[in-house]
N, C-alpha and C. Protein backbone atom coordinates (compact mmCIF):
# COMPACT_ATOMS: atom_id res chain seq x y z
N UNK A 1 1.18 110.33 30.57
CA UNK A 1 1.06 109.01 29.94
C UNK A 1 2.24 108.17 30.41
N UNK A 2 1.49 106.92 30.85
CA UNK A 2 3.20 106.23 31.26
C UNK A 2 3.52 105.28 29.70
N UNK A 3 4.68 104.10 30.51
CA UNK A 3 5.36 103.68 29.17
C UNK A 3 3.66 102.61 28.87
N UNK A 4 3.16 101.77 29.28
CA UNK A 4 2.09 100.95 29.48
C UNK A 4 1.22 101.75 27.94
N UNK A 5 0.67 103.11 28.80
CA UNK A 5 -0.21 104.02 27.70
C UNK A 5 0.04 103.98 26.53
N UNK A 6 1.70 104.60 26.25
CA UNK A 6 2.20 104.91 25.18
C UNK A 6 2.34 103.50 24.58
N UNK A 7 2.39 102.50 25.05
CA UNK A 7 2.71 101.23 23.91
C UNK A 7 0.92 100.69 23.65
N UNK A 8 0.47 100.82 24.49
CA UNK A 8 -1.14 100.18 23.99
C UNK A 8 -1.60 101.56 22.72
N UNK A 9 -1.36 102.96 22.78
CA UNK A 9 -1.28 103.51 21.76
C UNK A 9 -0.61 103.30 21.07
N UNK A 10 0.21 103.07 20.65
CA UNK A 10 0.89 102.35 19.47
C UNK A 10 0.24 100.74 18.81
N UNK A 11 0.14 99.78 19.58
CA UNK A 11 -0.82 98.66 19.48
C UNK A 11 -2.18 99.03 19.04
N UNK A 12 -3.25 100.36 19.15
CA UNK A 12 -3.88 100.70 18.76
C UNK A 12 -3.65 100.80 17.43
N UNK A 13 -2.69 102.34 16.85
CA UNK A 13 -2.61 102.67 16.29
C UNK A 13 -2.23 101.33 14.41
N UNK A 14 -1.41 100.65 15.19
CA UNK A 14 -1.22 99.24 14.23
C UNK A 14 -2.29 98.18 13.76
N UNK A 15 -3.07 98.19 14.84
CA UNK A 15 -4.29 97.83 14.53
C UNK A 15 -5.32 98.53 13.24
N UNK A 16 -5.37 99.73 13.58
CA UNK A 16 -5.73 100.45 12.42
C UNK A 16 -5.62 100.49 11.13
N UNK A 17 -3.91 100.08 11.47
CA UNK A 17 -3.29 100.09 10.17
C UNK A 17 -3.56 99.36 9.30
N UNK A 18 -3.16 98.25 10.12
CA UNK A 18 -3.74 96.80 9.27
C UNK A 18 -4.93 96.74 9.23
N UNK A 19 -5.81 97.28 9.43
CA UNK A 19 -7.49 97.64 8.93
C UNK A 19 -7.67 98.31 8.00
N UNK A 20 -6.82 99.63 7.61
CA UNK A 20 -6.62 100.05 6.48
C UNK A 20 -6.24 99.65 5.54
N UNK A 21 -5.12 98.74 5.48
CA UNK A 21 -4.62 97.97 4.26
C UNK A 21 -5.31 96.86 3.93
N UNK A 22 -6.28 96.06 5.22
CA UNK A 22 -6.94 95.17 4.42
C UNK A 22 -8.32 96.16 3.68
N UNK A 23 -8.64 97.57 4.09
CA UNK A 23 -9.52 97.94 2.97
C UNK A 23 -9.18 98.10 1.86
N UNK A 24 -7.77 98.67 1.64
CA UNK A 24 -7.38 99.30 0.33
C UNK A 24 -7.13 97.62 -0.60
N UNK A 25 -7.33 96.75 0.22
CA UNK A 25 -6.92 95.08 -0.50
C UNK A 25 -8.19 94.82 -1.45
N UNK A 26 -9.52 94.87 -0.33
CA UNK A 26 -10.56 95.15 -0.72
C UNK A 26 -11.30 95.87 -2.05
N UNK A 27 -10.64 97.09 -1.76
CA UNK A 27 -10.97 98.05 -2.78
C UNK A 27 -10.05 98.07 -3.78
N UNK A 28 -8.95 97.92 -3.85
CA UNK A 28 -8.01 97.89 -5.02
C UNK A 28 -6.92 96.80 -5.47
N UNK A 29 -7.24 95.53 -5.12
CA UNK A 29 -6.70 94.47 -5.15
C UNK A 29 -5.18 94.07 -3.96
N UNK A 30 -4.85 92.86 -4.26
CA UNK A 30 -3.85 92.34 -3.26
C UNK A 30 -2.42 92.75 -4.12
N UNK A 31 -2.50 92.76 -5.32
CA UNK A 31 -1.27 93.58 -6.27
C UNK A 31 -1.31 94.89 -6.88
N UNK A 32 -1.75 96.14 -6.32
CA UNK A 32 -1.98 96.76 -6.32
C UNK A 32 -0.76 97.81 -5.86
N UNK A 33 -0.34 98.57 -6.17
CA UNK A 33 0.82 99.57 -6.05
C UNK A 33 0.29 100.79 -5.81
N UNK A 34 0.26 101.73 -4.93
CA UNK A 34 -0.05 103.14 -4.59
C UNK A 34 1.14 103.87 -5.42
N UNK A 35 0.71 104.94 -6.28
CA UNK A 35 1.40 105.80 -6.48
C UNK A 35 2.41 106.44 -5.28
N UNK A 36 3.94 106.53 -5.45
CA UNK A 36 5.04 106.61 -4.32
C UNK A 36 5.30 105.32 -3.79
N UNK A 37 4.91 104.36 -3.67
CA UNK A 37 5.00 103.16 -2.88
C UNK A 37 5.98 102.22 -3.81
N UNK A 38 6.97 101.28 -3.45
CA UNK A 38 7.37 100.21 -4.24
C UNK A 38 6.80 99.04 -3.57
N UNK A 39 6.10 98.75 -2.75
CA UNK A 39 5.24 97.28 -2.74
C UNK A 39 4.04 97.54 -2.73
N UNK A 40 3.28 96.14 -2.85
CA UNK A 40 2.14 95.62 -3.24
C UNK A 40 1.51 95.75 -1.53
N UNK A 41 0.27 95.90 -2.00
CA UNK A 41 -0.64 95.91 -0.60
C UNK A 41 -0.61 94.55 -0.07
N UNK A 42 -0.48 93.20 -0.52
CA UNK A 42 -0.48 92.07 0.09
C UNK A 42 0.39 93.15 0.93
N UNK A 43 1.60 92.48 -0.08
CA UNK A 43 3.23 93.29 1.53
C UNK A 43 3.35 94.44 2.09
N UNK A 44 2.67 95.18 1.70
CA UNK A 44 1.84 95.90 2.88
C UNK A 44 1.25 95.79 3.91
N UNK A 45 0.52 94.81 3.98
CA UNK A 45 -0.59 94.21 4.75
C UNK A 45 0.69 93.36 5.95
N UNK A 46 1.26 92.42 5.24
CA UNK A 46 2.29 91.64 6.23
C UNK A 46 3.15 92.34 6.80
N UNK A 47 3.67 93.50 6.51
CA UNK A 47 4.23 94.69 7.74
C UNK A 47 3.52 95.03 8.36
N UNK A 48 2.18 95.73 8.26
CA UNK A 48 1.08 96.05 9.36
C UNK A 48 1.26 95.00 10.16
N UNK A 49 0.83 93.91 9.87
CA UNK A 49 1.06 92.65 10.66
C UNK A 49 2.15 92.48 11.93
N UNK A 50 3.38 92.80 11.10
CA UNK A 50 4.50 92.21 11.69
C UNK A 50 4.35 94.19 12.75
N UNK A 51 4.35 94.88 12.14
CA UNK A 51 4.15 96.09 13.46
C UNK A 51 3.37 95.73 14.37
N UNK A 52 2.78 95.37 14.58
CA UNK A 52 1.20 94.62 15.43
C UNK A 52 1.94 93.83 16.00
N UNK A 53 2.41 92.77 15.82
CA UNK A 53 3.23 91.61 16.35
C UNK A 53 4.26 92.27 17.02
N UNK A 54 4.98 92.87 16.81
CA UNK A 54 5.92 93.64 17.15
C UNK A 54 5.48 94.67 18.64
N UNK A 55 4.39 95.07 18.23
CA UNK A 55 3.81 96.25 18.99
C UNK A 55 3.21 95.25 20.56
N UNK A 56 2.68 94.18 20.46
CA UNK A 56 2.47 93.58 21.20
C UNK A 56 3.30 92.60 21.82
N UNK A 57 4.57 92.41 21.19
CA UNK A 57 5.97 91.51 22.05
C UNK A 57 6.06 92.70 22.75
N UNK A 58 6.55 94.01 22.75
CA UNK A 58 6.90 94.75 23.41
C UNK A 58 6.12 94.98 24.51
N UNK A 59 4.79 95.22 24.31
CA UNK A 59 3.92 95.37 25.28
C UNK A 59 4.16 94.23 26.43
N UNK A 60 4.29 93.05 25.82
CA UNK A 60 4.44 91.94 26.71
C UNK A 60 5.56 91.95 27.76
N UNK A 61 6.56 92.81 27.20
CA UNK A 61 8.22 92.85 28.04
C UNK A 61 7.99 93.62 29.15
N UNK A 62 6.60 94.89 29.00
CA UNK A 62 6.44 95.81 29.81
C UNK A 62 5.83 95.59 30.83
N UNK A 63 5.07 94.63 30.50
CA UNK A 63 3.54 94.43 31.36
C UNK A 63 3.19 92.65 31.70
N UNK A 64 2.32 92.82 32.40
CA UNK A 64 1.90 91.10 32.81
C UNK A 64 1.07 90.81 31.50
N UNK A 65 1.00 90.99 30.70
CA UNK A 65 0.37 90.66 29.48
C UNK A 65 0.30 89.20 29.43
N UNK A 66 -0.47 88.21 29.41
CA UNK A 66 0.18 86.56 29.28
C UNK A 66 0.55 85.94 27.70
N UNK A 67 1.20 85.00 27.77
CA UNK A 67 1.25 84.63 25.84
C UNK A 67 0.14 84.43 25.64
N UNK A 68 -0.54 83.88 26.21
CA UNK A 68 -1.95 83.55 25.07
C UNK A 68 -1.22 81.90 25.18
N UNK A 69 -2.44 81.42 24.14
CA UNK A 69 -2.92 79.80 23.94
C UNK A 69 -2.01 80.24 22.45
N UNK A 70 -1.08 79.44 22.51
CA UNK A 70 -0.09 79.64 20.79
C UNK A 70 -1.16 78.85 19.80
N UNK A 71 -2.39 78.51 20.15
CA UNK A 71 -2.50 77.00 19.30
C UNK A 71 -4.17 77.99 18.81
N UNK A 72 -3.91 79.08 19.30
CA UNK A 72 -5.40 80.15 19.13
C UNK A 72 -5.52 80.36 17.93
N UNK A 73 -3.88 80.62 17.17
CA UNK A 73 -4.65 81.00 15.52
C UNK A 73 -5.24 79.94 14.45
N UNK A 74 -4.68 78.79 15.03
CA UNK A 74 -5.29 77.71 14.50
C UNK A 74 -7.04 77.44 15.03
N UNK A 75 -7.27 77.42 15.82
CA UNK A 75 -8.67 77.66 16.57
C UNK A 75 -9.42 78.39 15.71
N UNK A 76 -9.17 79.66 15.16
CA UNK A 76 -9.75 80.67 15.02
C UNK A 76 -9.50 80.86 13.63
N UNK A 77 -9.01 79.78 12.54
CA UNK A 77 -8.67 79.45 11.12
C UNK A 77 -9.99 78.64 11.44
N UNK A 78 -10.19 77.48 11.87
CA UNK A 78 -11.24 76.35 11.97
C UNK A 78 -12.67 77.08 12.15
N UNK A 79 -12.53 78.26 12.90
CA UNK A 79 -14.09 79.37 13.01
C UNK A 79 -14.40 79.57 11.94
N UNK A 80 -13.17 80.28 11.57
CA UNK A 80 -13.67 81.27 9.87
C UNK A 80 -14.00 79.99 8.77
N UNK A 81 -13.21 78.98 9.01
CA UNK A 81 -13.79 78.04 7.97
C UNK A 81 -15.58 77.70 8.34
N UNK A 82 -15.87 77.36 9.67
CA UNK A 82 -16.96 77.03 9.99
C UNK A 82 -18.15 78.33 9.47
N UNK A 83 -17.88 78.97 9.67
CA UNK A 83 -18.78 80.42 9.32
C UNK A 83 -18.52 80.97 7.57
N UNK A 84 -17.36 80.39 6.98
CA UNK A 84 -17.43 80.76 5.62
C UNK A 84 -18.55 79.71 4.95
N UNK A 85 -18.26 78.57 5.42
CA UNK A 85 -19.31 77.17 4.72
C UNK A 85 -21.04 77.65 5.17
N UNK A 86 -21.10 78.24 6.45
CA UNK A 86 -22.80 78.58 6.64
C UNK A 86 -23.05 80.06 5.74
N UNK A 87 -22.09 80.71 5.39
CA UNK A 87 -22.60 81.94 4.86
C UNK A 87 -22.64 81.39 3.51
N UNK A 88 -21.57 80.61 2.88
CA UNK A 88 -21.71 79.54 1.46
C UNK A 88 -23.24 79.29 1.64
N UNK A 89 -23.60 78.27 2.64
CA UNK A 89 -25.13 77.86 2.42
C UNK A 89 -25.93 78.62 2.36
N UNK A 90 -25.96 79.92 3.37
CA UNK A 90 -26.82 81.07 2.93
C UNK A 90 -26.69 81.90 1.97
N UNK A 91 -25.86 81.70 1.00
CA UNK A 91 -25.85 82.41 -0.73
C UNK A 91 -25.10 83.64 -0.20
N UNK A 92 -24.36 84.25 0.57
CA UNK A 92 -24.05 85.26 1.27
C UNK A 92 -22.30 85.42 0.57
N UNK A 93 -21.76 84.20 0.14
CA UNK A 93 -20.65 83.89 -0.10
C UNK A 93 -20.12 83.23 -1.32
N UNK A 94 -19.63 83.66 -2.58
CA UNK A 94 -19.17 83.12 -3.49
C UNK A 94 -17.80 81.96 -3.03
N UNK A 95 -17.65 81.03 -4.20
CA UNK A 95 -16.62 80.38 -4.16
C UNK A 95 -15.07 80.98 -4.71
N UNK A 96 -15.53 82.18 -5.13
CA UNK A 96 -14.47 82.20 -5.99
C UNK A 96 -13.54 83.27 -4.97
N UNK A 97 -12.51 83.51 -5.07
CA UNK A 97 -11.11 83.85 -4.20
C UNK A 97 -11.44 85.75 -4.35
């Protein structure tokens, strides 16, 4: 395995993570405390995050990776709004939080 491998496994592996914590958000709320744990799954969730973020600056130092369009997460806030309002119209989607 070179260094390339070993960091896209890790970038994997963070990915996961933060897939897991947004289930346990899902399933057991955003203030929610795991027995052993002293934070809340929100802040849970925003370390997965920031490992991910993290996991992928590095990747970037290693590799031709490009930044990306900085202006993408905003793009892709304006999607989910567009697709939350058609699943609203198709009854698929409550209003409530």
């Amino acid at each position: 395995m070179n260094q390339i491998e070993y960091v896209l496994t890790c970038v994997i592996e963070e990915c996961n993570e933060l897939a897991q914590r947004a289930c346990k958000i899902q399933r057991f709320g955003l203030t929610e405390i795991q027995p052993g744990q002293e934070k809340n799954n929100a802040e849970r969730l925003i370390e997965e995050w920031y490992d991910l973020v993290g996991s992928m600056m590095f990747l970037r130092n290693i590799c031709d990776v490009p930044p990306g369009d900085l202006n993408a997460p905003l793009t892709k806030i304006e999607k989910i709004r567009k697709y939350m309002k058609y699943s609203k119209e198709k009854g698929t989607l409550t209003e409530e939080k």
